[in-house]
PDB file of N, CA and C in Angstrom:
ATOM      1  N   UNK A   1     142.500  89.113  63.806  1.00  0.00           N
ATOM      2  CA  UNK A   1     143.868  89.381  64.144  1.00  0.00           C
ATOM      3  C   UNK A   1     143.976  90.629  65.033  1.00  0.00           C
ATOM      4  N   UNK A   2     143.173  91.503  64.444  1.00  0.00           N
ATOM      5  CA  UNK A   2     143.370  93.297  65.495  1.00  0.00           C
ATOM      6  C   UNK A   2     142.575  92.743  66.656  1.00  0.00           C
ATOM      7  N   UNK A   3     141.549  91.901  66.972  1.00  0.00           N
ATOM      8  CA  UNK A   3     140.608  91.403  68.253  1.00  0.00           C
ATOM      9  C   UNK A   3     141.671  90.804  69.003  1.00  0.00           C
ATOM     10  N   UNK A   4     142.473  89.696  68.796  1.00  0.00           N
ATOM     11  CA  UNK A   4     143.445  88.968  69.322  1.00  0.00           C
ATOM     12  C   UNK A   4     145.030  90.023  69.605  1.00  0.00           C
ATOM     13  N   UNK A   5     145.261  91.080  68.918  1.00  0.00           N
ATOM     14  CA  UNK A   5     146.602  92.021  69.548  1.00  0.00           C
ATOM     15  C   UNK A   5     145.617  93.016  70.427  1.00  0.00           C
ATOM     16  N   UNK A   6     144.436  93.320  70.146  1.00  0.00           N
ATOM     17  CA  UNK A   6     143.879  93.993  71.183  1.00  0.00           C
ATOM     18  C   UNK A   6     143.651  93.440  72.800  1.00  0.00           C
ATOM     19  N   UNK A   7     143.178  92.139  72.432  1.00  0.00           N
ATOM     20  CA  UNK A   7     142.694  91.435  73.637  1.00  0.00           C
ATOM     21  C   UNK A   7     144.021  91.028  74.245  1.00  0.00           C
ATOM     22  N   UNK A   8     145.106  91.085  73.878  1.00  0.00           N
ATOM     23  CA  UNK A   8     146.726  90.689  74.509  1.00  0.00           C
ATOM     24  C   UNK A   8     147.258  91.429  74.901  1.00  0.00           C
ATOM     25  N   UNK A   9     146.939  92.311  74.686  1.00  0.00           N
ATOM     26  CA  UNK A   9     147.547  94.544  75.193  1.00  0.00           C
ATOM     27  C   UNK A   9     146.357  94.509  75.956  1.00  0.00           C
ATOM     28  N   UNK A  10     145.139  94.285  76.572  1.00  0.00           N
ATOM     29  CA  UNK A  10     144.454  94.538  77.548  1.00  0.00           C
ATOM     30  C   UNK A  10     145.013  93.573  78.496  1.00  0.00           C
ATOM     31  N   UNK A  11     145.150  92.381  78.746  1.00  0.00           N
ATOM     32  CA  UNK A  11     145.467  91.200  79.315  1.00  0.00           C
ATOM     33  C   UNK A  11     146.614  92.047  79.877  1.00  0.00           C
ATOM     34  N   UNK A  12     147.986  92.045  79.245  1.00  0.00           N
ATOM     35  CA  UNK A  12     148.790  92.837  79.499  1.00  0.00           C
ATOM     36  C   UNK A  12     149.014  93.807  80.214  1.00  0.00           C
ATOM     37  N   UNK A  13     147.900  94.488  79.499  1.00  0.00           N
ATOM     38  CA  UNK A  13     147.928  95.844  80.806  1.00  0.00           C
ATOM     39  C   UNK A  13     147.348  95.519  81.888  1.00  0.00           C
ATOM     40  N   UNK A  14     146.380  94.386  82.394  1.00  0.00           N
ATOM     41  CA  UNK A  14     145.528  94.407  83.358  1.00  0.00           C
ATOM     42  C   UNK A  14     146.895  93.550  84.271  1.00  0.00           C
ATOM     43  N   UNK A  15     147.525  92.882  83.689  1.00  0.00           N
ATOM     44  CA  UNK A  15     148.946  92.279  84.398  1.00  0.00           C
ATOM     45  C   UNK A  15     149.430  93.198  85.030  1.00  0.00           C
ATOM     46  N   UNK A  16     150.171  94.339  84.026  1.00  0.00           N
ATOM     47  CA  UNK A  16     151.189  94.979  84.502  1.00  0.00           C
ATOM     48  C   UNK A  16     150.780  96.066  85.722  1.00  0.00           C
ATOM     49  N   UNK A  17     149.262  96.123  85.587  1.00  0.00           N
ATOM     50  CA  UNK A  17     148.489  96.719  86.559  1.00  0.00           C
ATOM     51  C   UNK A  17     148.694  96.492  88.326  1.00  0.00           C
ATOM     52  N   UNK A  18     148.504  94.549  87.911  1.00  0.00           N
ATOM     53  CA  UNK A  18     148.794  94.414  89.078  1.00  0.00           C
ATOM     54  C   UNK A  18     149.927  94.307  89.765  1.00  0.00           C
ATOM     55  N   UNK A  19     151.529  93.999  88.706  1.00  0.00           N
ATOM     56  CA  UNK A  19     151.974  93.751  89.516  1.00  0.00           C
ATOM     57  C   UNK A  19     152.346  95.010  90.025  1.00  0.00           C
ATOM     58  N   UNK A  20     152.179  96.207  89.397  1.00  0.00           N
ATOM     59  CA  UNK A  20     152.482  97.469  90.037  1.00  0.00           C
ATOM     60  C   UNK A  20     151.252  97.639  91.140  1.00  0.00           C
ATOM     61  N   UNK A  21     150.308  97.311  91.741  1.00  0.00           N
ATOM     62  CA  UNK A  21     149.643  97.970  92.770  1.00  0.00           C
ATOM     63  C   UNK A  21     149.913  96.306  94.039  1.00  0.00           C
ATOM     64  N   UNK A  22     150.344  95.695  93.628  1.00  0.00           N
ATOM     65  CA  UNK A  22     151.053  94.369  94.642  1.00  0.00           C
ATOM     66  C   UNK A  22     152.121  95.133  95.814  1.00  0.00           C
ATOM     67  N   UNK A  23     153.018  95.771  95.246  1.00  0.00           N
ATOM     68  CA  UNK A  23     154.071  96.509  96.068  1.00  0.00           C
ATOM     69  C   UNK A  23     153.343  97.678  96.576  1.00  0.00           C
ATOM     70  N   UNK A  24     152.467  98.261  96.580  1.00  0.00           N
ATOM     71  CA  UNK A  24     152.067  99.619  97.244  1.00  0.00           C
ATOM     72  C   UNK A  24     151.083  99.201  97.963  1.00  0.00           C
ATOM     73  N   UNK A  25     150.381  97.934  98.223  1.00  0.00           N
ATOM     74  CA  UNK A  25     149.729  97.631  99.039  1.00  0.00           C
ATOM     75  C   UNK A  25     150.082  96.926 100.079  1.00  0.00           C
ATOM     76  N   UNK A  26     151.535  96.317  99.574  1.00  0.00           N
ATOM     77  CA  UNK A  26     152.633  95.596 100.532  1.00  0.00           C
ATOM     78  C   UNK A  26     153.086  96.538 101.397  1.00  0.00           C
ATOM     79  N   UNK A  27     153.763  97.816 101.037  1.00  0.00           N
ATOM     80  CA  UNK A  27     153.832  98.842 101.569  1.00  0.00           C
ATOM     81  C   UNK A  27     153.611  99.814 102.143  1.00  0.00           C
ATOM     82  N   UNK A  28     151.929  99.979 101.992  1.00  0.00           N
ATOM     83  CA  UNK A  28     151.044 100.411 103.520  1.00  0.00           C
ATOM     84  C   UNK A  28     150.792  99.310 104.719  1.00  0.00           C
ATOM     85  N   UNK A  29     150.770  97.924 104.392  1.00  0.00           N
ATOM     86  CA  UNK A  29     150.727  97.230 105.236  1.00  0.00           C
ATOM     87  C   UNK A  29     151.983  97.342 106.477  1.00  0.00           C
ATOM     88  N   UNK A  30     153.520  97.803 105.292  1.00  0.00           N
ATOM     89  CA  UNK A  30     154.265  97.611 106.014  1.00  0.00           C
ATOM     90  C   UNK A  30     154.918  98.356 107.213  1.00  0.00           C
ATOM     91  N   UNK A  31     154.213  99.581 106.986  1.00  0.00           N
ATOM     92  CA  UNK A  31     154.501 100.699 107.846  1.00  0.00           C
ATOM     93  C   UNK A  31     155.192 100.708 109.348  1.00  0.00           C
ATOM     94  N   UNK A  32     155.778 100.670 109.675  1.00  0.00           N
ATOM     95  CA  UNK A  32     156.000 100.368 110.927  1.00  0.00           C
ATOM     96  C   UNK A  32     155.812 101.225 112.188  1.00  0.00           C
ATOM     97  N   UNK A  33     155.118 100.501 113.399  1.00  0.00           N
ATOM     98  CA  UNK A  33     154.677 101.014 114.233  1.00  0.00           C
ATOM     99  C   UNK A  33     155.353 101.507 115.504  1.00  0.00           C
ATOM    100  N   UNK A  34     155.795 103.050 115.931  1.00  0.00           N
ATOM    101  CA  UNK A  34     156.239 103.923 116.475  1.00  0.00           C
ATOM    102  C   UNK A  34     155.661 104.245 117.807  1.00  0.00           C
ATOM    103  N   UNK A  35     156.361 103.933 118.797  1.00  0.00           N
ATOM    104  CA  UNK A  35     156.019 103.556 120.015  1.00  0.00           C
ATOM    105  C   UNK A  35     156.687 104.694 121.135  1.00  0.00           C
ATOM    106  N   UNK A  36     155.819 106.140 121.250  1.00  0.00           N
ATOM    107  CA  UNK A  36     156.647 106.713 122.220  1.00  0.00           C
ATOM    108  C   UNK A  36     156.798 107.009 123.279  1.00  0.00           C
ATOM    109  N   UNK A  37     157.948 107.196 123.849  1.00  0.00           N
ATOM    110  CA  UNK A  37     157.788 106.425 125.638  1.00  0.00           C
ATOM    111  C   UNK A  37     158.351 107.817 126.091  1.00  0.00           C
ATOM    112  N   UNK A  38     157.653 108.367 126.888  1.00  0.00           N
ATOM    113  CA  UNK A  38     158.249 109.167 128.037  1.00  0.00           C
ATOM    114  C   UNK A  38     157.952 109.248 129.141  1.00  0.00           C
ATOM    115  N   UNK A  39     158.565 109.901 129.786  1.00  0.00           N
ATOM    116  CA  UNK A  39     158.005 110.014 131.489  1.00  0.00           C
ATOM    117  C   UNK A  39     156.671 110.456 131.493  1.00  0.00           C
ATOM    118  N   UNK A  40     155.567 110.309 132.805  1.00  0.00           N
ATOM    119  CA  UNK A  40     154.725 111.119 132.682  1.00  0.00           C
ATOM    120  C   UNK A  40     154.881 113.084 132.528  1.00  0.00           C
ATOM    121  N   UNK A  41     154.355 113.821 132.108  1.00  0.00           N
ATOM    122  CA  UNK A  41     154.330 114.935 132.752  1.00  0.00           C
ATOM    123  C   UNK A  41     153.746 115.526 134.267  1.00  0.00           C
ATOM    124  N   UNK A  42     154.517 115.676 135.207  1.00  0.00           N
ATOM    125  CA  UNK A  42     153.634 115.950 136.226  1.00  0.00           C
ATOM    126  C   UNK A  42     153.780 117.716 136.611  1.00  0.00           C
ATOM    127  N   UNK A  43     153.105 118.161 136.969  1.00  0.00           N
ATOM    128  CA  UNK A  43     153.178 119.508 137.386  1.00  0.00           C
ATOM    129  C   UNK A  43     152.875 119.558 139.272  1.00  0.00           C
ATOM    130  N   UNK A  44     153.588 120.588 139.830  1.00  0.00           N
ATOM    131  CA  UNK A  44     153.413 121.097 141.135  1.00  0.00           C
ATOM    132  C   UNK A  44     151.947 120.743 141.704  1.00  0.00           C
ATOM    133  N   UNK A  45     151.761 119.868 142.543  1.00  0.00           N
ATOM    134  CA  UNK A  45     150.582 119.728 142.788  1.00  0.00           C
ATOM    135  C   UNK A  45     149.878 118.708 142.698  1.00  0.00           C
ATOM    136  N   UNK A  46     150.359 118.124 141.609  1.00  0.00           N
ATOM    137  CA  UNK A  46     149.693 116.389 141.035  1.00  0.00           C
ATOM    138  C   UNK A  46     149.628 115.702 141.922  1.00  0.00           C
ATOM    139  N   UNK A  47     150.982 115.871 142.652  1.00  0.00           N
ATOM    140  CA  UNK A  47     151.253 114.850 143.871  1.00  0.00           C
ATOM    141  C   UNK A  47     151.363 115.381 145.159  1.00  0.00           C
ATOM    142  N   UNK A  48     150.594 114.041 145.919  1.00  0.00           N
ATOM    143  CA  UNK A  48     150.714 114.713 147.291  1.00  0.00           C
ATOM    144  C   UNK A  48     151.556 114.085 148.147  1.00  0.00           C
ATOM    145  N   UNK A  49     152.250 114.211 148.742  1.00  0.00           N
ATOM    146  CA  UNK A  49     153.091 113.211 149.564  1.00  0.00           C
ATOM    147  C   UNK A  49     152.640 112.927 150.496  1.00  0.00           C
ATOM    148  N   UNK A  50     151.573 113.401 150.954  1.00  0.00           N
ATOM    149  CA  UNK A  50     150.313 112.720 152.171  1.00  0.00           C
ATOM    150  C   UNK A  50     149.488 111.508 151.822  1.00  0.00           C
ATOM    151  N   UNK A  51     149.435 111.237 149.950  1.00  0.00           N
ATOM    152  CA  UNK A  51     148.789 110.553 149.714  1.00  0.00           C
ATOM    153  C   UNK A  51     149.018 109.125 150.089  1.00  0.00           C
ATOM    154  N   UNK A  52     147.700 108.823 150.579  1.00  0.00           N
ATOM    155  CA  UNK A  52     147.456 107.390 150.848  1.00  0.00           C
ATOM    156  C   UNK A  52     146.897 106.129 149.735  1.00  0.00           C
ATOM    157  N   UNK A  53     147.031 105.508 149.179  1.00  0.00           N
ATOM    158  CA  UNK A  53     146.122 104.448 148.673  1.00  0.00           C
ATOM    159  C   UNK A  53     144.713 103.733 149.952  1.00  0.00           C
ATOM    160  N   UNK A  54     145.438 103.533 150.302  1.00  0.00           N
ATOM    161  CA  UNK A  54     144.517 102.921 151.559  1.00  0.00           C
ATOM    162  C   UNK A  54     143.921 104.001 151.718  1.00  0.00           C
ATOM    163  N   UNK A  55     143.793 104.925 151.967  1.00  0.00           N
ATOM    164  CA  UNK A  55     143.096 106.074 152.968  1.00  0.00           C
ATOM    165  C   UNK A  55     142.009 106.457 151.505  1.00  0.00           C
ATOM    166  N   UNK A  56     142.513 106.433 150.540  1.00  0.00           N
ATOM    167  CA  UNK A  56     141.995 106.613 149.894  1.00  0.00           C
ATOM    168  C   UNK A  56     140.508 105.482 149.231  1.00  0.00           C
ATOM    169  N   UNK A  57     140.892 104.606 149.536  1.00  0.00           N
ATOM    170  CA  UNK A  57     139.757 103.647 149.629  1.00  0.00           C
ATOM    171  C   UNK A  57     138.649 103.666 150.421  1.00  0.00           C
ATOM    172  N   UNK A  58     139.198 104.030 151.708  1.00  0.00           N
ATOM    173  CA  UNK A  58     138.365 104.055 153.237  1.00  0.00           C
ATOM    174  C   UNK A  58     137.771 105.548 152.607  1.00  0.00           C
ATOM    175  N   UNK A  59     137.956 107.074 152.167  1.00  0.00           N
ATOM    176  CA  UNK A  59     137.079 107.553 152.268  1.00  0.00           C
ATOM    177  C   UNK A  59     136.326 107.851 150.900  1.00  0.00           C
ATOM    178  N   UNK A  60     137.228 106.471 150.040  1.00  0.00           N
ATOM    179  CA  UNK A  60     135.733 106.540 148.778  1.00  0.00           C
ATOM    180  C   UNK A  60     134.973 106.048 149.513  1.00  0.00           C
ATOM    181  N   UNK A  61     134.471 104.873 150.226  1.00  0.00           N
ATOM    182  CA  UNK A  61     133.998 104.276 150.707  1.00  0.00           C
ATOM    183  C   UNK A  61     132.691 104.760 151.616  1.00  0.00           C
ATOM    184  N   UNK A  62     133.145 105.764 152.563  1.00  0.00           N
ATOM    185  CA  UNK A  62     132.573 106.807 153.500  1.00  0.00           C
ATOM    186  C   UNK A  62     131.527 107.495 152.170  1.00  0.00           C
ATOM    187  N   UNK A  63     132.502 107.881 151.391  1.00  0.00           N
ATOM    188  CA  UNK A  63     131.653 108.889 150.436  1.00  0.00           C
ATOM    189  C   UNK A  63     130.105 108.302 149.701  1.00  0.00           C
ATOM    190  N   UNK A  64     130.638 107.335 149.653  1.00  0.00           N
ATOM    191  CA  UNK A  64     129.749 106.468 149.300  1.00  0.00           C
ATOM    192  C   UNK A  64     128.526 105.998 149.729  1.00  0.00           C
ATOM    193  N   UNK A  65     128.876 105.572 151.283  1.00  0.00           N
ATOM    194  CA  UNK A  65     127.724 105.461 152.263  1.00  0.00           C
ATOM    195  C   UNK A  65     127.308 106.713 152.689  1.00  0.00           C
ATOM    196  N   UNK A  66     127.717 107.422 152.456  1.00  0.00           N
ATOM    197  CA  UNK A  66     127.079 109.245 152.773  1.00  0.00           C
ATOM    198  C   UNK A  66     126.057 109.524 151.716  1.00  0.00           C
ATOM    199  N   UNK A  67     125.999 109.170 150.430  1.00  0.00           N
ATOM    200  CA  UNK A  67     125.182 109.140 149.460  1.00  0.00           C
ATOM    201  C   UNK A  67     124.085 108.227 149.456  1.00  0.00           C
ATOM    202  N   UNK A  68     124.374 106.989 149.885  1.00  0.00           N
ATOM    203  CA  UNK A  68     123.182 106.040 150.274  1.00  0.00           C
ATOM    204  C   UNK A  68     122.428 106.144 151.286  1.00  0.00           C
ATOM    205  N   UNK A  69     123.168 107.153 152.036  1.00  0.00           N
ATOM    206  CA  UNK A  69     121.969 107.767 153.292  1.00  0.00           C
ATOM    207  C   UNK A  69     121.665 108.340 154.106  1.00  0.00           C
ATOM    208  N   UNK A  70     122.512 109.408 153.598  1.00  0.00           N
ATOM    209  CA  UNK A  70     122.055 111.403 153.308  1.00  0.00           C
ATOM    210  C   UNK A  70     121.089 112.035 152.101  1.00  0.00           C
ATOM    211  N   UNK A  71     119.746 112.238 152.050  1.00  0.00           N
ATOM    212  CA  UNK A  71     119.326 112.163 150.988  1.00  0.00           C
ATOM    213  C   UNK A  71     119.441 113.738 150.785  1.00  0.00           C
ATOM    214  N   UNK A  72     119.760 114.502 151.406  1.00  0.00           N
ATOM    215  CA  UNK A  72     120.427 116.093 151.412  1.00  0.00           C
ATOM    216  C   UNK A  72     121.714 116.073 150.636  1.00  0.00           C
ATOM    217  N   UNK A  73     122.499 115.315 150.870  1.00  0.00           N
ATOM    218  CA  UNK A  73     123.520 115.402 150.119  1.00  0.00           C
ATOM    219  C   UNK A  73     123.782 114.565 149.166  1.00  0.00           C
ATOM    220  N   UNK A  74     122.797 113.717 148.844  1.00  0.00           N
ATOM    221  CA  UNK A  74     122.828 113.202 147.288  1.00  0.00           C
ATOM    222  C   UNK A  74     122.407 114.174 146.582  1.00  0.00           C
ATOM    223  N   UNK A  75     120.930 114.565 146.794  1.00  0.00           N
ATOM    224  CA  UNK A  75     120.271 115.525 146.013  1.00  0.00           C
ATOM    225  C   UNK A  75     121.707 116.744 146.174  1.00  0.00           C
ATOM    226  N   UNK A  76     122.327 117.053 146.721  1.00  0.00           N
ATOM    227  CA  UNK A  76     123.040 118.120 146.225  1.00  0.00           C
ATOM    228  C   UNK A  76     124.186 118.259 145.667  1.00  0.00           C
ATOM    229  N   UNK A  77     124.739 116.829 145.383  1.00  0.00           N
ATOM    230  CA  UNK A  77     125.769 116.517 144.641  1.00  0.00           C
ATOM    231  C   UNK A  77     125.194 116.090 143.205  1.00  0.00           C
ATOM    232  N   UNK A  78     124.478 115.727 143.209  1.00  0.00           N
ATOM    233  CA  UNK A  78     123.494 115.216 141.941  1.00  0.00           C
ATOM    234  C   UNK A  78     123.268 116.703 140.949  1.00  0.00           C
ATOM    235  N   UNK A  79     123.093 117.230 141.925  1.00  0.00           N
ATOM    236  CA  UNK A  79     122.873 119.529 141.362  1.00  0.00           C
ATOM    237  C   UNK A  79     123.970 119.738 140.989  1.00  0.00           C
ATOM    238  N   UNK A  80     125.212 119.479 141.768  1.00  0.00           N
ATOM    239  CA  UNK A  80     126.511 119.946 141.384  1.00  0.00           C
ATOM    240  C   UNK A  80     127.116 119.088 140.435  1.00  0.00           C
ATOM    241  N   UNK A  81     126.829 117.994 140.117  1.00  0.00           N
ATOM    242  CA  UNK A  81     127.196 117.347 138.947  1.00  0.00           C
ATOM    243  C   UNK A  81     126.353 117.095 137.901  1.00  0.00           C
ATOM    244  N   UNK A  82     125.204 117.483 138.010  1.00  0.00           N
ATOM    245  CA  UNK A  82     124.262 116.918 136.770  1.00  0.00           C
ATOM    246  C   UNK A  82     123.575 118.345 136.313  1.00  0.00           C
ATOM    247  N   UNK A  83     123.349 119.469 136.988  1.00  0.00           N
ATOM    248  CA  UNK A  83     122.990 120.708 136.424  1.00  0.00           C
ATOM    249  C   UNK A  83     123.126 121.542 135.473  1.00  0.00           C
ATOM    250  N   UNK A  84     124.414 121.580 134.995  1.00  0.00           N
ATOM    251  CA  UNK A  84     125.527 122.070 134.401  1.00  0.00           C
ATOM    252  C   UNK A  84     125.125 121.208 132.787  1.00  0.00           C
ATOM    253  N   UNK A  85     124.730 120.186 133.085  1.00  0.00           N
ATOM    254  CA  UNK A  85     124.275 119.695 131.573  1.00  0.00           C
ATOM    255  C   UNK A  85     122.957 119.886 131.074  1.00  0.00           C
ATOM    256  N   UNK A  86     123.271 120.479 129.620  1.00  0.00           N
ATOM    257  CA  UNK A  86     122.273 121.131 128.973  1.00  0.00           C
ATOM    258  C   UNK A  86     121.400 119.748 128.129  1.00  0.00           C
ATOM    259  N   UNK A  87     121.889 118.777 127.421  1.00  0.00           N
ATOM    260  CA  UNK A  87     121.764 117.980 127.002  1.00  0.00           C
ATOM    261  C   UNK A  87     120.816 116.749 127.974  1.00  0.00           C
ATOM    262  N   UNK A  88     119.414 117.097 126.925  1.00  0.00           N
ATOM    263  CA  UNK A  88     118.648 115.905 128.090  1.00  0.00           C
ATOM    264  C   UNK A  88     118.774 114.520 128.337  1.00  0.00           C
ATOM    265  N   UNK A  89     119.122 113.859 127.272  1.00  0.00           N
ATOM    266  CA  UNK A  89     119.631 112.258 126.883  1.00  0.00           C
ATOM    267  C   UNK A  89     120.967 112.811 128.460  1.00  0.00           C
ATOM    268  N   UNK A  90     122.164 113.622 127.879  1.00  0.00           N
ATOM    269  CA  UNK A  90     123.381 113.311 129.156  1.00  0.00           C
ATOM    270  C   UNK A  90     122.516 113.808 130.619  1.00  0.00           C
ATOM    271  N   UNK A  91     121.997 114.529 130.505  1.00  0.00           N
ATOM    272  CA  UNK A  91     121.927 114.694 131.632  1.00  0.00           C
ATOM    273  C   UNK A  91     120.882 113.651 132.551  1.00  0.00           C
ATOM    274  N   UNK A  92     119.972 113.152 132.071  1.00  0.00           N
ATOM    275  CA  UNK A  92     119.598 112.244 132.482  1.00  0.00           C
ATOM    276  C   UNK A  92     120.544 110.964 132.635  1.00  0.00           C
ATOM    277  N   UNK A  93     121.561 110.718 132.106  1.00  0.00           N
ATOM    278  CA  UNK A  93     122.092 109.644 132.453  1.00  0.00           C
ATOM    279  C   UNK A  93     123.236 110.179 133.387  1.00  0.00           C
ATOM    280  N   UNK A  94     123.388 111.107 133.375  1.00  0.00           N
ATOM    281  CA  UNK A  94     123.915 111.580 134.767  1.00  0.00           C
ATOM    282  C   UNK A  94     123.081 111.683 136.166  1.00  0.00           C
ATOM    283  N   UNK A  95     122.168 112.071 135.715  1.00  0.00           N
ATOM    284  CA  UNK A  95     120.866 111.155 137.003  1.00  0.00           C
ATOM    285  C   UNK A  95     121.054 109.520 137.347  1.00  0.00           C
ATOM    286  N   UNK A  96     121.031 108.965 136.135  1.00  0.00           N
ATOM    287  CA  UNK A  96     120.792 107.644 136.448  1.00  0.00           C
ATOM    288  C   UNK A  96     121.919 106.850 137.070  1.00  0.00           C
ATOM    289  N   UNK A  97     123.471 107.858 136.507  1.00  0.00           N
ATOM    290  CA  UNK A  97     124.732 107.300 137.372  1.00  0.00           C
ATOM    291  C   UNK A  97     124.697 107.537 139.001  1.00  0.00           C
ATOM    292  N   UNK A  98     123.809 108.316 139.357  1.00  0.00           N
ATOM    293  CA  UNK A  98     123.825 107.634 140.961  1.00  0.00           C
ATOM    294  C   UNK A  98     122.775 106.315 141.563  1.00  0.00           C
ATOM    295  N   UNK A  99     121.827 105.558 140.184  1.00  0.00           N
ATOM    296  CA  UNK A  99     121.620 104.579 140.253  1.00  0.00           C
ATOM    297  C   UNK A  99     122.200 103.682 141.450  1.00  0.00           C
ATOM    298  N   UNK A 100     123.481 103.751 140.832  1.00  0.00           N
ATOM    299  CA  UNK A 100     124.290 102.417 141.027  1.00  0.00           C
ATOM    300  C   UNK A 100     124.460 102.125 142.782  1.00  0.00           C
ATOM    301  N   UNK A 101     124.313 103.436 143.462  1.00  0.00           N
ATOM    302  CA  UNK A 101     124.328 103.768 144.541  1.00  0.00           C
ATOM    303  C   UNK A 101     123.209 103.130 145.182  1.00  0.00           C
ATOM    304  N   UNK A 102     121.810 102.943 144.591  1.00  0.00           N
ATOM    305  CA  UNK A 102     120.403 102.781 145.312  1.00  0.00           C
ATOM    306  C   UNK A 102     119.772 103.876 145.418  1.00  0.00           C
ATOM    307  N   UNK A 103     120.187 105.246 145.021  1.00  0.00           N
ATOM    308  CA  UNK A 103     120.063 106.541 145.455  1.00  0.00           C
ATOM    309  C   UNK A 103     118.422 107.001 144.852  1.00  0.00           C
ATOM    310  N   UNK A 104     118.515 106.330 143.590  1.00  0.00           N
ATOM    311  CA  UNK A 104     116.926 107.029 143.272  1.00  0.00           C
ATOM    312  C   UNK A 104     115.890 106.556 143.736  1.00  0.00           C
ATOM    313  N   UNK A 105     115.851 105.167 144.500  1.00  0.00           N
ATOM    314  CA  UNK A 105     114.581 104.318 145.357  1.00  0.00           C
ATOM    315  C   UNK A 105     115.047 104.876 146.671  1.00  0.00           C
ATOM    316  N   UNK A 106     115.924 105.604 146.710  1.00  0.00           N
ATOM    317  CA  UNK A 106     115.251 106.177 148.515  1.00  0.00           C
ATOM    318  C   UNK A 106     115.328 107.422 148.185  1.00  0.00           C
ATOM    319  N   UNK A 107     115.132 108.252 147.212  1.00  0.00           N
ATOM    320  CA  UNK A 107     114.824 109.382 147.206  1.00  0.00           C
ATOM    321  C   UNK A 107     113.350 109.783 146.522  1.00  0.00           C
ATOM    322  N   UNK A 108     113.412 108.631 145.932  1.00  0.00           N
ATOM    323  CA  UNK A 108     111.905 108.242 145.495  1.00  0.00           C
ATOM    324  C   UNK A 108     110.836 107.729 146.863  1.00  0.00           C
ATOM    325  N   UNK A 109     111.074 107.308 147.397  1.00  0.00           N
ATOM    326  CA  UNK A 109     110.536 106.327 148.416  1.00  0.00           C
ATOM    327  C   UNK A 109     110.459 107.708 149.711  1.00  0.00           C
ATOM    328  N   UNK A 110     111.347 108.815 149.406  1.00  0.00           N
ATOM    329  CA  UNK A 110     110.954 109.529 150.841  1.00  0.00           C
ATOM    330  C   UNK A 110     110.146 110.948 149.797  1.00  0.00           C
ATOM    331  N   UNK A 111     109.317 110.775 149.045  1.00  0.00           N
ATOM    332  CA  UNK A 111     108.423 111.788 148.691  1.00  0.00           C
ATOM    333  C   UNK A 111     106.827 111.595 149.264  1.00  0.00           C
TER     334      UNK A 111
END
């Protein structure tokens, strides 16, 4: 008889357990998501009113072929961007980002 009011007060409680943690898990789910919109911030300078899109293409472009075959000024942009890192794993893969260019087989290739 005390096994059977015991085992009905555990049952019970393991009920009333859940239905109290049903609503608080409903309720982090339900949180709702806050979306805030403003202008950008721009400061004096951000913008140029000379700026081109186009122009800006044409002298990534230039910049680009100046690196594939100026090997003076790869190697010295490569110094000015990859020196500064202390870290050998980054800084080597800051070497390897002028890869993409062709830059290390002709700088390899003119030793």
């Amino acid at each position: 008889m005390i096994i059977n009011a015991a085992l009905s007060l555990a049952v019970g409680i393991a009920q009333l357990a859940t239905i109290v943690t049903i609503p608080m898990v409903h309720a982090q789910q339900a949180r709702p998501t806050v979306v805030v919109k403003h202008r950008p911030i721009v400061s004096q300078g951000d913008v140029s009113e000379s700026w081109d899109a186009r122009q800006n293409v044409i002298d990534s472009k230039r910049y680009e072929q100046l690196l594939r075959t100026n090997p003076a000024c790869r190697r010295e942009r490569m110094r000015i961007e990859c020196s500064s890192i202390t870290d050998p794993q980054l800084h080597q893969s800051c070497i390897a980002s002028f890869d993409r260019y062709g830059l290390l087989a002709v700088s390899n290739a003119g030793r």
